[in-house]
N, C-alpha and C. Protein backbone atom coordinates (compact mmCIF):
# COMPACT_ATOMS: atom_id res chain seq x y z
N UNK A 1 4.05 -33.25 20.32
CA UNK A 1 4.42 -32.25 19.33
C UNK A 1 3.21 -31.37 19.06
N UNK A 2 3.41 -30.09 19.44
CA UNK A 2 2.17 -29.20 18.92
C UNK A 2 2.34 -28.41 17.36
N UNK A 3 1.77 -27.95 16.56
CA UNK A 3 1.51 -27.14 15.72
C UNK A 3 0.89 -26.28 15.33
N UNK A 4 1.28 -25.28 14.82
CA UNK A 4 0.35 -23.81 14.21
C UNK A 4 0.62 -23.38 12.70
N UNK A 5 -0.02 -22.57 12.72
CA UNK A 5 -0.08 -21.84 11.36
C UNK A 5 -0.19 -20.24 11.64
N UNK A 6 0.76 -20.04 11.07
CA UNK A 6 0.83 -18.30 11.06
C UNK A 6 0.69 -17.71 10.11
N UNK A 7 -0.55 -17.12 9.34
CA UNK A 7 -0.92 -16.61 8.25
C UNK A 7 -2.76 -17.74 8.17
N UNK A 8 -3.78 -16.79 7.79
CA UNK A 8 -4.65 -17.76 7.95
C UNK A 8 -5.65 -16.75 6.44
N UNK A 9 -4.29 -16.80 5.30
CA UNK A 9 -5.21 -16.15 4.00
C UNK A 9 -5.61 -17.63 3.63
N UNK A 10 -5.36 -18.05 2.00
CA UNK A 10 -5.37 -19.32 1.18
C UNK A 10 -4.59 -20.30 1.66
N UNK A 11 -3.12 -19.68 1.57
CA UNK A 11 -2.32 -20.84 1.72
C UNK A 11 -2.57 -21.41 3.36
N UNK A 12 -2.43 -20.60 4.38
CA UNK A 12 -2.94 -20.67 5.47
C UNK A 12 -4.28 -21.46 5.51
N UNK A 13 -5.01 -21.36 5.18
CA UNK A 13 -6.66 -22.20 4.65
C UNK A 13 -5.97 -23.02 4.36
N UNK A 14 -5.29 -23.49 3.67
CA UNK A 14 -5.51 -25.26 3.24
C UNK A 14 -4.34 -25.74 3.59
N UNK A 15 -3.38 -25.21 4.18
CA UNK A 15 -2.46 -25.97 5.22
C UNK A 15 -3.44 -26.59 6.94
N UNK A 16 -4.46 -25.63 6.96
CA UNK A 16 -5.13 -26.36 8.20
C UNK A 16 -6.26 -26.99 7.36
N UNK A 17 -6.96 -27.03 6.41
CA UNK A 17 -6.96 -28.08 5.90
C UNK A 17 -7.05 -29.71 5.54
N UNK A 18 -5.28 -29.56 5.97
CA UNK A 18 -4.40 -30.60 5.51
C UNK A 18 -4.62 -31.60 7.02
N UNK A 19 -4.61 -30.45 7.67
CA UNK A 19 -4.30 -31.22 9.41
C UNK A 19 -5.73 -31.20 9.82
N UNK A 20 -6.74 -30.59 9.55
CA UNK A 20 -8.32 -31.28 9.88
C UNK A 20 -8.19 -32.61 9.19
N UNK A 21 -8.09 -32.38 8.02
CA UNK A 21 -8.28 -33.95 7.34
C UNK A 21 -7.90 -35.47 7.67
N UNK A 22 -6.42 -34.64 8.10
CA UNK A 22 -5.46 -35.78 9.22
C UNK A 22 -5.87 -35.88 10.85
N UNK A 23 -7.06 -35.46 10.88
CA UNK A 23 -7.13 -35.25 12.88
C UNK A 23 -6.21 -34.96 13.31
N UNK A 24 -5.32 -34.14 12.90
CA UNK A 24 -4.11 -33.62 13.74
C UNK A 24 -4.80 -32.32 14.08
N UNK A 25 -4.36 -31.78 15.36
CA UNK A 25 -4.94 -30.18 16.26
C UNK A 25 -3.78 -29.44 16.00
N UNK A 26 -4.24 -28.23 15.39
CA UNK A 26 -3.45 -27.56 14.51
C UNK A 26 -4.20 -25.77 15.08
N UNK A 27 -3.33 -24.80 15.53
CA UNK A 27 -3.37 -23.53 16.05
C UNK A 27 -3.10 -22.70 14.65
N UNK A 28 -3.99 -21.89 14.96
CA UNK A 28 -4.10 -20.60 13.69
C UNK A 28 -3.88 -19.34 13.66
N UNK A 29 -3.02 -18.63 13.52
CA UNK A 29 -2.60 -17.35 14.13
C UNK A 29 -2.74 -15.84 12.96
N UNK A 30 -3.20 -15.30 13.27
CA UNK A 30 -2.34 -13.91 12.44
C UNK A 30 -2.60 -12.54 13.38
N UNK A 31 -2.43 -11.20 13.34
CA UNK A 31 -1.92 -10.22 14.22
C UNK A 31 -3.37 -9.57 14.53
N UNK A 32 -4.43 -10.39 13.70
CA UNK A 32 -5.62 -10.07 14.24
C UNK A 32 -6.34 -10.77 15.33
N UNK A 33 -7.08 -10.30 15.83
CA UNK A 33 -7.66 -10.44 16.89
C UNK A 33 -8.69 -11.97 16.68
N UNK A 34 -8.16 -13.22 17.43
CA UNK A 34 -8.83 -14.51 16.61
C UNK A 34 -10.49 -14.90 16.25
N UNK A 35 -11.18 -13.54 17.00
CA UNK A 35 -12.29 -13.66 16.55
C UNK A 35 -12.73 -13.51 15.04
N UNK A 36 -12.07 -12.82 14.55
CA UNK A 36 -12.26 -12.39 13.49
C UNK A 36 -11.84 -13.71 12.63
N UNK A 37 -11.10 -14.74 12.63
CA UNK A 37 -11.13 -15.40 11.17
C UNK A 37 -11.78 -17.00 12.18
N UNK A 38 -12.28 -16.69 13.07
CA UNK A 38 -12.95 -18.23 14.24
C UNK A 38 -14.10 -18.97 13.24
N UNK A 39 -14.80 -18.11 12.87
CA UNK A 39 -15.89 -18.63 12.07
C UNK A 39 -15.16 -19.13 10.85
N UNK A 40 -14.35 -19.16 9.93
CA UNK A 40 -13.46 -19.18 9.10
C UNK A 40 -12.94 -20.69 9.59
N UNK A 41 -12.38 -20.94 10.42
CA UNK A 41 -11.28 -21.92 11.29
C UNK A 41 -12.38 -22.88 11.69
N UNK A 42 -13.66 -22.54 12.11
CA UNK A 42 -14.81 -23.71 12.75
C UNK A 42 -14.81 -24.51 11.18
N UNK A 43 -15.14 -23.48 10.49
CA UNK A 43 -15.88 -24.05 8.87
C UNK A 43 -14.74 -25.35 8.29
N UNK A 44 -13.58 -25.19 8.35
CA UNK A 44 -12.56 -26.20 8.36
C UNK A 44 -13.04 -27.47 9.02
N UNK A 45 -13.10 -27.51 10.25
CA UNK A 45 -13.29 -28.48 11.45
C UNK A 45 -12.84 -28.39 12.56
N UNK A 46 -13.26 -28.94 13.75
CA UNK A 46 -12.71 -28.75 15.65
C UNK A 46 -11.50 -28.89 15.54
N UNK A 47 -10.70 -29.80 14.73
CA UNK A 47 -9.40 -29.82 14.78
C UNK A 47 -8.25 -28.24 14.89
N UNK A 48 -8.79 -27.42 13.73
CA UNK A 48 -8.28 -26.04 13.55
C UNK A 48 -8.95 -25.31 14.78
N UNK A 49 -7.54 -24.33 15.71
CA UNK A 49 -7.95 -23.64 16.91
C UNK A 49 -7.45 -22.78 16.43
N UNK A 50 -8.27 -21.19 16.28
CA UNK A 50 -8.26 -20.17 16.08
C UNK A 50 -7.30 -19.63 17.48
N UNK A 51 -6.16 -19.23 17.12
CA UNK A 51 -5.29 -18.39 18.74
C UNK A 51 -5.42 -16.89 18.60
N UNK A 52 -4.41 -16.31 19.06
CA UNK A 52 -3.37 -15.24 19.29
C UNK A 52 -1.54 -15.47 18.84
N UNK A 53 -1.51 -14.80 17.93
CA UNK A 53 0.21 -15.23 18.20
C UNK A 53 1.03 -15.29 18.81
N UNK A 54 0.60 -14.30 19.89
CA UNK A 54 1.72 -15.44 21.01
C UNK A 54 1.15 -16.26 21.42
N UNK A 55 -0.07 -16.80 21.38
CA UNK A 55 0.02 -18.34 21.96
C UNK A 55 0.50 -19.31 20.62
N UNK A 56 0.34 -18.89 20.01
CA UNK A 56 0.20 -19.69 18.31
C UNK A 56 2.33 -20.36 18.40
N UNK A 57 2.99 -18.79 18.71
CA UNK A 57 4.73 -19.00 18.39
C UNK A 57 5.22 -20.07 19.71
N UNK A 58 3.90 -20.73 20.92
CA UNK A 58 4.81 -21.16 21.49
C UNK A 58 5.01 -22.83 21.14
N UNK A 59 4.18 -23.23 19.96
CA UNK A 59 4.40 -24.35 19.19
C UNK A 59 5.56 -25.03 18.84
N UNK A 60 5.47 -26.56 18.68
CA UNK A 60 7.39 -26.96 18.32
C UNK A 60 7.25 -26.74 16.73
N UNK A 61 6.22 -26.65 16.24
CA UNK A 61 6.43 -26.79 14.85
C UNK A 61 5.15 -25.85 14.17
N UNK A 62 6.14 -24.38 13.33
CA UNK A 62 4.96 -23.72 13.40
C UNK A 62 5.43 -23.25 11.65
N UNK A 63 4.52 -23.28 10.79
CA UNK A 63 4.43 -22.85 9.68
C UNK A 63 3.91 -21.58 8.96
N UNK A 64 5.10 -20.93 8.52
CA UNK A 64 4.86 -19.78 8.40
C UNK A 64 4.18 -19.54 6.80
N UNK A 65 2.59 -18.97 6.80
CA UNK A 65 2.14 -18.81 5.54
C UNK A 65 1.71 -17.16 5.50
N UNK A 66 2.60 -16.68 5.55
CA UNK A 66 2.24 -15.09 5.39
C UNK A 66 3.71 -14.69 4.39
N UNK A 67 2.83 -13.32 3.93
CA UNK A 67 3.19 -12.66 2.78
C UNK A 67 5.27 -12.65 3.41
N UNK A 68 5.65 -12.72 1.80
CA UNK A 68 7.54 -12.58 2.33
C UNK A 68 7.46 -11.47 3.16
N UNK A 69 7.23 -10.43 2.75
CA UNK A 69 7.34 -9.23 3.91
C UNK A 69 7.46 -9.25 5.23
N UNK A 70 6.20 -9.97 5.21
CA UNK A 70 5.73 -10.29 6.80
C UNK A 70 6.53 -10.91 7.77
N UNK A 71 7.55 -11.83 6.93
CA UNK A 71 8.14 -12.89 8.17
C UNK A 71 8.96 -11.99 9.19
N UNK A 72 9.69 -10.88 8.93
CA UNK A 72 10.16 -10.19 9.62
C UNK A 72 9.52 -9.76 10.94
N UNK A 73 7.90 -9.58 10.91
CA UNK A 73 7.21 -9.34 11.99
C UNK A 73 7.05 -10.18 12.95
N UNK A 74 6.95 -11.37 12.45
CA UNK A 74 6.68 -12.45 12.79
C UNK A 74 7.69 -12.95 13.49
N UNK A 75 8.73 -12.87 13.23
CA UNK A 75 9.88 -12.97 13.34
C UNK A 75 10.32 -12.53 15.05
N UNK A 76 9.62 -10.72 15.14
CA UNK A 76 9.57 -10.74 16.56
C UNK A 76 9.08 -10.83 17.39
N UNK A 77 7.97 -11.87 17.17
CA UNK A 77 7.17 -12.18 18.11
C UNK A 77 8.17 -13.22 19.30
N UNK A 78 9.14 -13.38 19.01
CA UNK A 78 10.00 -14.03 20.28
C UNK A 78 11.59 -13.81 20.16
N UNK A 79 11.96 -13.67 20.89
CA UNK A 79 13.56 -12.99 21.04
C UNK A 79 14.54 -13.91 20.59
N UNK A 80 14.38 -15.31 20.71
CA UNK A 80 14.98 -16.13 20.36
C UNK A 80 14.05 -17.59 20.56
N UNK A 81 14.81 -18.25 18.90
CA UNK A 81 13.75 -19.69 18.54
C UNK A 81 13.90 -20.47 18.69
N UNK A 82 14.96 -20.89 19.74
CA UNK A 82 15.60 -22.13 19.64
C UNK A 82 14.37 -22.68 20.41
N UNK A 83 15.16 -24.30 19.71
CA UNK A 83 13.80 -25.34 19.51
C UNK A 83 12.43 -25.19 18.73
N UNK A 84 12.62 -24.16 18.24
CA UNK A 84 10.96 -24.40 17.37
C UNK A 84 11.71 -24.89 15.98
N UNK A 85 10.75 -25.63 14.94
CA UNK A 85 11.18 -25.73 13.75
C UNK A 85 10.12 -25.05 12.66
N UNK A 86 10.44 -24.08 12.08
CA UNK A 86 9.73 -23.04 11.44
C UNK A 86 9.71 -24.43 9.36
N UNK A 87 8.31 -23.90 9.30
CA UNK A 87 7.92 -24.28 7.94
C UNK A 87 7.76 -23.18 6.94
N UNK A 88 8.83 -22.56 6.32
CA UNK A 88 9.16 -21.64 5.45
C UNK A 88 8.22 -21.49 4.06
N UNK A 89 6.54 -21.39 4.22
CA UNK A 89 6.17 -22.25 2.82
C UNK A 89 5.29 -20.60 2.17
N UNK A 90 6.27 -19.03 2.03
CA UNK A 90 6.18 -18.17 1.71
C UNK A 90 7.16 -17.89 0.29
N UNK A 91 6.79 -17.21 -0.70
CA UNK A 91 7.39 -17.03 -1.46
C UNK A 91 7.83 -15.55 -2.20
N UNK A 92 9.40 -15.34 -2.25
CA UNK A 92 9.66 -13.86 -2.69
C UNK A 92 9.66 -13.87 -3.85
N UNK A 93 8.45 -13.84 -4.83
CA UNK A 93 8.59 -13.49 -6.18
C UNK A 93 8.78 -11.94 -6.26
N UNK A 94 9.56 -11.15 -7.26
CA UNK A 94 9.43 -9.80 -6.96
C UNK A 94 10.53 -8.94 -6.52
N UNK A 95 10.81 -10.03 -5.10
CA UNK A 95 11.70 -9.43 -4.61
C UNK A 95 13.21 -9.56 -4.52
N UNK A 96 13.95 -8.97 -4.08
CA UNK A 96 15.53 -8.44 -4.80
C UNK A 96 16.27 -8.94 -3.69
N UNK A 97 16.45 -10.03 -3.28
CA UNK A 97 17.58 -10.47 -2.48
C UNK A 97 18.87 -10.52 -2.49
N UNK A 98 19.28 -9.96 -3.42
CA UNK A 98 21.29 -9.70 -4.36
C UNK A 98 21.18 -11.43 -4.35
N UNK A 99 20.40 -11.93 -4.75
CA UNK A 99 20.57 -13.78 -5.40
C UNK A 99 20.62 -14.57 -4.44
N UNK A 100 20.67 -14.15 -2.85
CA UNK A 100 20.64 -15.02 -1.87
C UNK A 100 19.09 -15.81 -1.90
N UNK A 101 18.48 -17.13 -1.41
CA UNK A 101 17.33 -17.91 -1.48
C UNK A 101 16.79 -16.97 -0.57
N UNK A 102 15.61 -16.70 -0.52
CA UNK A 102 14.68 -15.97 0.21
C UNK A 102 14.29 -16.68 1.66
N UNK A 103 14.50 -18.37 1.81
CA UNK A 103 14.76 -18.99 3.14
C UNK A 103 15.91 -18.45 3.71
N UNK A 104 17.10 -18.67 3.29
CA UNK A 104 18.39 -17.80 3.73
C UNK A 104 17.64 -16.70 4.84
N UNK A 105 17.32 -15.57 3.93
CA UNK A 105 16.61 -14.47 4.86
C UNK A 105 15.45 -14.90 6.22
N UNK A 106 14.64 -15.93 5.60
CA UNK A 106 13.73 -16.25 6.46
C UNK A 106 14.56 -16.47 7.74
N UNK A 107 15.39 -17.40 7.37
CA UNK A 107 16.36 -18.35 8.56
C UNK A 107 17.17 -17.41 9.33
N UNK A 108 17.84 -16.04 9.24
CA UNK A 108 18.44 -15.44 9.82
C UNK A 108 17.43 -14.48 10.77
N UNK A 109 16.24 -14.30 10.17
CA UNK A 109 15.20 -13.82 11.09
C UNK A 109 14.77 -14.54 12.37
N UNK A 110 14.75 -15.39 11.96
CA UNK A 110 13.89 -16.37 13.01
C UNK A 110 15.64 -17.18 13.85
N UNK A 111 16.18 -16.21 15.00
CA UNK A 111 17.12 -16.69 15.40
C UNK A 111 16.66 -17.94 15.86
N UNK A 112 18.11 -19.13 16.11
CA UNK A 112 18.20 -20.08 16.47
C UNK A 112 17.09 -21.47 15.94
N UNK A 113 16.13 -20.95 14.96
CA UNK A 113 15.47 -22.07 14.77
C UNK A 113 15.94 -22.77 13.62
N UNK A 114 15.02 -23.81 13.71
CA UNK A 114 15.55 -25.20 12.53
C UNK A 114 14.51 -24.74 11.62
N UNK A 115 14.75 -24.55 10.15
CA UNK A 115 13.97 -24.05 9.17
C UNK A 115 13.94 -25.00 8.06
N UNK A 116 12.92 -24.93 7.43
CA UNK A 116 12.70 -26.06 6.51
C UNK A 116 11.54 -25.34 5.45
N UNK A 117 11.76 -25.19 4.12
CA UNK A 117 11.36 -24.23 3.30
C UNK A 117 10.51 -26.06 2.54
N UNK A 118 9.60 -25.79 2.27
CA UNK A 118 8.40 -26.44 1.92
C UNK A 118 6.80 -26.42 2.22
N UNK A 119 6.27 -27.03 1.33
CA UNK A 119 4.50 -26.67 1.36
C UNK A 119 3.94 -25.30 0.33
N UNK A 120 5.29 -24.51 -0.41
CA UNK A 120 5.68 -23.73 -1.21
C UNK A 120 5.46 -23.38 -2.47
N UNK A 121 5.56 -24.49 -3.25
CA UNK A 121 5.21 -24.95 -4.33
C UNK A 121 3.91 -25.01 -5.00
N UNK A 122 2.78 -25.18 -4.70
CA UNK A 122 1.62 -25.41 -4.86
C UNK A 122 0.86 -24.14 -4.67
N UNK A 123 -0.09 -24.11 -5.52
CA UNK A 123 -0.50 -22.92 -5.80
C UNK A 123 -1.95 -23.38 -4.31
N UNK A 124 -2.46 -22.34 -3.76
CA UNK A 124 -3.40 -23.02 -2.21
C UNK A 124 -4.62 -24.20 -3.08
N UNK A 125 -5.03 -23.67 -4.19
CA UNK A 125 -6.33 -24.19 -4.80
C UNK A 125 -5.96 -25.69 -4.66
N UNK A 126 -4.40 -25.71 -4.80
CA UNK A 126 -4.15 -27.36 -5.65
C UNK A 126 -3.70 -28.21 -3.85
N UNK A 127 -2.82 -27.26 -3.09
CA UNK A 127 -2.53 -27.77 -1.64
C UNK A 127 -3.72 -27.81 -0.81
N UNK A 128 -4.66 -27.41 -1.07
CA UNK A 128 -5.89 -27.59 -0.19
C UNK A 128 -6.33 -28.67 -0.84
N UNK A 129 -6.61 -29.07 -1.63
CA UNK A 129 -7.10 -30.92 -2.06
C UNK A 129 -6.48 -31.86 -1.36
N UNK A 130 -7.82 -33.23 -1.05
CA UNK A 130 -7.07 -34.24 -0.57
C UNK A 130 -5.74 -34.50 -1.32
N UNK A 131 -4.63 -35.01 -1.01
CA UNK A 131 -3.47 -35.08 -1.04
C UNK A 131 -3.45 -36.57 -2.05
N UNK A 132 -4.52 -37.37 -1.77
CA UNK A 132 -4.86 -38.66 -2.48
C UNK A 132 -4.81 -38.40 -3.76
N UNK A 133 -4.25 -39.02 -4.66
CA UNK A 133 -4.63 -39.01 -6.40
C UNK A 133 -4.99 -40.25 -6.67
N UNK A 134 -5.78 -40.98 -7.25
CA UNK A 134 -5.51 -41.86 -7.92
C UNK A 134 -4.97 -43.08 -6.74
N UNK A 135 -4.17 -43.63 -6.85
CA UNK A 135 -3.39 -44.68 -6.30
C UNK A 135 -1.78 -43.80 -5.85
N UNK A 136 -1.56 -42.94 -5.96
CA UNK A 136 -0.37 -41.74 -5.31
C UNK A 136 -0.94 -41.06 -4.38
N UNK A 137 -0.21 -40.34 -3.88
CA UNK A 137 0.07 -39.58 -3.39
C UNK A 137 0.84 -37.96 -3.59
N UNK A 138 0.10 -36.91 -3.57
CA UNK A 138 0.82 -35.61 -3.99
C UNK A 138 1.92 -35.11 -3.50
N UNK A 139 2.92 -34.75 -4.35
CA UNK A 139 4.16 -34.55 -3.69
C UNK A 139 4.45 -32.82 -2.60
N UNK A 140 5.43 -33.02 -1.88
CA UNK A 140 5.60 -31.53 -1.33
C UNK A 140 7.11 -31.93 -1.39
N UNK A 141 7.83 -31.09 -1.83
CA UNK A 141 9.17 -30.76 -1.49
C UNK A 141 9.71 -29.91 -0.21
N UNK A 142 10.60 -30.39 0.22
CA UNK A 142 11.49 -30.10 1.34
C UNK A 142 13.17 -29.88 1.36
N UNK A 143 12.97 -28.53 1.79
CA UNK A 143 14.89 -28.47 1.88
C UNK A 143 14.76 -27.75 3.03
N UNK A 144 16.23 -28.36 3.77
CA UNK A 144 16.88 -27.25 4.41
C UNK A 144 18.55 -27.82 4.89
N UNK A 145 19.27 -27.03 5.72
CA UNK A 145 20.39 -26.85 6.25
C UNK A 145 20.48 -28.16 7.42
N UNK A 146 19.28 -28.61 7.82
CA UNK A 146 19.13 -29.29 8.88
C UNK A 146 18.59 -30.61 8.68
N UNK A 147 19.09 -31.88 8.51
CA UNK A 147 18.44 -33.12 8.26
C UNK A 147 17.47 -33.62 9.46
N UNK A 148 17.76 -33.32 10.77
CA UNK A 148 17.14 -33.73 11.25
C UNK A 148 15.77 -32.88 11.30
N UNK A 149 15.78 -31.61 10.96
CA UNK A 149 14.50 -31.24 11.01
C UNK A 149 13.24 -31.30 9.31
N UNK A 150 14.48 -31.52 8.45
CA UNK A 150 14.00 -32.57 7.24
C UNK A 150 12.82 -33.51 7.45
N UNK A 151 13.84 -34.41 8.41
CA UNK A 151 13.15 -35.88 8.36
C UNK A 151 11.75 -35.40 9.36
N UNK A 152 12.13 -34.46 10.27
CA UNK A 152 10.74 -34.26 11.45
C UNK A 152 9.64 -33.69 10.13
N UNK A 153 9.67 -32.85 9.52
CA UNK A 153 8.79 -32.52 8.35
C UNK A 153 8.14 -33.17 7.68
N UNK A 154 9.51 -34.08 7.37
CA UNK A 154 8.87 -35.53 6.01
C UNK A 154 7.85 -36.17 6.78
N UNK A 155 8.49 -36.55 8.26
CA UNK A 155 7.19 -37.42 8.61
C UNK A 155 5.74 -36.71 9.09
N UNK A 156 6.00 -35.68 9.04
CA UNK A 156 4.66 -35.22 8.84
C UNK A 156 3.92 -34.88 8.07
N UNK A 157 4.70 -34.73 6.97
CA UNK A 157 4.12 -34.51 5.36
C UNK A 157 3.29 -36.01 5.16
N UNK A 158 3.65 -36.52 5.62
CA UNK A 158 3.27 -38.14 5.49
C UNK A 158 2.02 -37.95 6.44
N UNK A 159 1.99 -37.83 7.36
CA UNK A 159 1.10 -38.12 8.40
C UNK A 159 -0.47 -37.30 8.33
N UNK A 160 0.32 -36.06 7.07
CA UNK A 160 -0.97 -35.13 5.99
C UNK A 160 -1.24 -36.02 4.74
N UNK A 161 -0.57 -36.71 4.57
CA UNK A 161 -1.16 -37.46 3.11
C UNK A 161 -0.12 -37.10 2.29
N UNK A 162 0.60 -36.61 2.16
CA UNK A 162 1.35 -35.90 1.48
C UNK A 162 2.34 -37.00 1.24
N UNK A 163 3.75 -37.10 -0.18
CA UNK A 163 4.94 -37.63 -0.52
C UNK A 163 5.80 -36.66 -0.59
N UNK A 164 6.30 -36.23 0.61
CA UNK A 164 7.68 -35.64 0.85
C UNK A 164 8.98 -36.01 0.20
N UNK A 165 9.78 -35.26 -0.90
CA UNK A 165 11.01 -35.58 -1.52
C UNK A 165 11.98 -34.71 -0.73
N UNK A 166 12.99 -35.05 -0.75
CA UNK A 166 13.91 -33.74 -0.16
C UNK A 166 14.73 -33.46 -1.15
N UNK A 167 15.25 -32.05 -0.85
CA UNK A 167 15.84 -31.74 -2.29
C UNK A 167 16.87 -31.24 -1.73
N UNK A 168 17.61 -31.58 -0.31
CA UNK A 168 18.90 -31.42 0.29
C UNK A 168 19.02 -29.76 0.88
N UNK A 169 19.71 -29.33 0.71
CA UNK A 169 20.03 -27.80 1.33
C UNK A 169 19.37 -26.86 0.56
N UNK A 170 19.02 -26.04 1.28
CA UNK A 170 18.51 -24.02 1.03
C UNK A 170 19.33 -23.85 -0.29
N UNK A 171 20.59 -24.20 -0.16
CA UNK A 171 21.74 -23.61 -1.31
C UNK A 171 21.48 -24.02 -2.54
N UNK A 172 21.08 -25.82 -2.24
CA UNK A 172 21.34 -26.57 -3.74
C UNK A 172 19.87 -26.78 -4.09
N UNK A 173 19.52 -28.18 -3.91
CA UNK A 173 18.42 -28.32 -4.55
C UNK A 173 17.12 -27.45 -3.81
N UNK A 174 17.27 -27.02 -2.99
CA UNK A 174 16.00 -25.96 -2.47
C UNK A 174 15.92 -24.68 -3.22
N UNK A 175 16.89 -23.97 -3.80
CA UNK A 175 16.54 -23.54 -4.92
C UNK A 175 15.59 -23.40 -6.01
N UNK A 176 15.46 -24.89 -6.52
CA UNK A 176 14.76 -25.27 -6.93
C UNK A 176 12.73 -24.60 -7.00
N UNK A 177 12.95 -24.38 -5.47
CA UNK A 177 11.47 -24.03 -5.14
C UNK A 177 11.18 -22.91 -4.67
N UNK A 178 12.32 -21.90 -4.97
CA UNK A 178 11.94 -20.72 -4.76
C UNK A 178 12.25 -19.74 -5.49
N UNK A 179 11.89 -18.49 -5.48
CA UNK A 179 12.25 -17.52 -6.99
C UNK A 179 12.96 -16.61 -6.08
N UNK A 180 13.63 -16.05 -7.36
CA UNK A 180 15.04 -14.96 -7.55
C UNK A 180 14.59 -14.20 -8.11
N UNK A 181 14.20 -12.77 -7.90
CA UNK A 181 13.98 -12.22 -8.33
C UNK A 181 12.72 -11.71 -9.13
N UNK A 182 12.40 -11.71 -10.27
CA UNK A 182 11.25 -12.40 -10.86
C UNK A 182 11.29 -13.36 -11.75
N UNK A 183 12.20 -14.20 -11.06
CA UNK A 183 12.16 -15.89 -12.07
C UNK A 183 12.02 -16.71 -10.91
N UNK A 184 10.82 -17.67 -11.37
CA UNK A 184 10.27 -18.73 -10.10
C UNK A 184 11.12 -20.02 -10.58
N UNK A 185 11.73 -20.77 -9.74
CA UNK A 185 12.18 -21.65 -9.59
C UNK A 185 11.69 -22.75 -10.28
N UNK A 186 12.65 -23.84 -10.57
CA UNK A 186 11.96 -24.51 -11.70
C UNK A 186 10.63 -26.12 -11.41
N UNK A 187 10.72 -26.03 -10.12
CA UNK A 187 9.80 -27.19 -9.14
C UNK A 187 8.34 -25.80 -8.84
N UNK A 188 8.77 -24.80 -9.07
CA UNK A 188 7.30 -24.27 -8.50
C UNK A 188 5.90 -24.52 -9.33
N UNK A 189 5.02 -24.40 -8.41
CA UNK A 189 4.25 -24.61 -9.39
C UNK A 189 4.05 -26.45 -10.59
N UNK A 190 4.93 -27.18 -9.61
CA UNK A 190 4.60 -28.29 -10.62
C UNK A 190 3.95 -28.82 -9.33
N UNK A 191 2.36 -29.69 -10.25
CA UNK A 191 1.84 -30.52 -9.29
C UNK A 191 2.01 -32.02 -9.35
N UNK A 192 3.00 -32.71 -8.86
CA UNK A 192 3.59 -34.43 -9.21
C UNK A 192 2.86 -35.20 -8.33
N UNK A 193 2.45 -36.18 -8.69
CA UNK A 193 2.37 -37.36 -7.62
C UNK A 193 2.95 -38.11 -7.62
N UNK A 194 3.40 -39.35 -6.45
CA UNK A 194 4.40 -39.80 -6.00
C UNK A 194 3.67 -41.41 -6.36
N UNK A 195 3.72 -42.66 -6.88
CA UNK A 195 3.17 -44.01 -6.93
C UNK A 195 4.00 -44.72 -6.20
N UNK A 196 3.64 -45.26 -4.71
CA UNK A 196 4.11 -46.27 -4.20
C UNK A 196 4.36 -47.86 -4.81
């Protein structure tokens, strides 16, 4: 299983991060030229590889941390997604979707892939910390349309340190973690830990 990151501002920063910390090898992408954020990506650790986006989109599992706007661009960096599973962890505060979830949109962009809206929630300051609390573990929420690409998430939320909850479909409880308009959802922004 390979992975990337597409967007390499904050949230992008401490989603690779998450995967230096875990020795997982984790690809870093945005429409600039990868010299420019390499020194940025070393300072992390060897684990984080500074790409190109098209090498970055040919990942099975690639997480999208760029501005809502952006996913659309991003979006055409390949004609069709089947088999990738996209990590939706962008947020449309602001913006005017006529009430549809702002994954909805993500998901119709990114033909044919398995989408999974999480890593969202957390403001970067608080998702870039070890994931450890105490005797817990920090939570990340997860929804989407697709259980099996749920569970591929959860176990990697796990495999970051992380306590993955699922909160079932885009429609119902994924809601939850994303804003309408300019009202943020009512899970955003909370930081929980999970006690085994």
């Amino acid at each position: 299983m390979t992975y990337a990151i597409i967007g390499f501002g904050s949230v992008g920063q401490a989603l690779a991060k998450a995967f230096g910390r875990s020795g997982i090898d984790v690809s870093v992408a945005t429409t600039r030229d990868p010299a420019s954020f390499a020194a940025d990506a070393a300072a992390i650790g060897p684990r984080v590889i500074p790409t190109t986006l098209a090498d970055a989109v040919t990942a099975d599992v690639i997480f999208l941390a760029v501005r809502f706007e952006a996913h659309a661009d991003v979006a055409k960096a390949l004609p069709d997604w089947h088999g990738k599973t996209i990590v939706d962890a962008t947020n449309a505060y602001g913006v005017e979707l006529g009430g549809q979830p702002s994954a909805h949109v993500v998901a119709k962009a990114f033909t044919r892939a398995r989408l999974v809206k999480g890593f969202n929630h957390l403001v970067a300051g608080v998702l870039e910390q070890d994931p450890a609390v105490h005797v817990g573990r920090r939570v990340v929420f997860l929804s989407s349309d697709d259980d099996g690409a749920t569970a591929e998430i959860g176990t990697l939320a796990e495999k970051l340190g992380f306590a993955p909850i699922r909160l079932g479909g885009l429609a119902e409880g994924g809601l939850l973690v994303q804003a309408r308009g300019s009202i943020w959802g009512q899970l955003i922004f909370k930081d929980l830990v999970k006690f085994d």
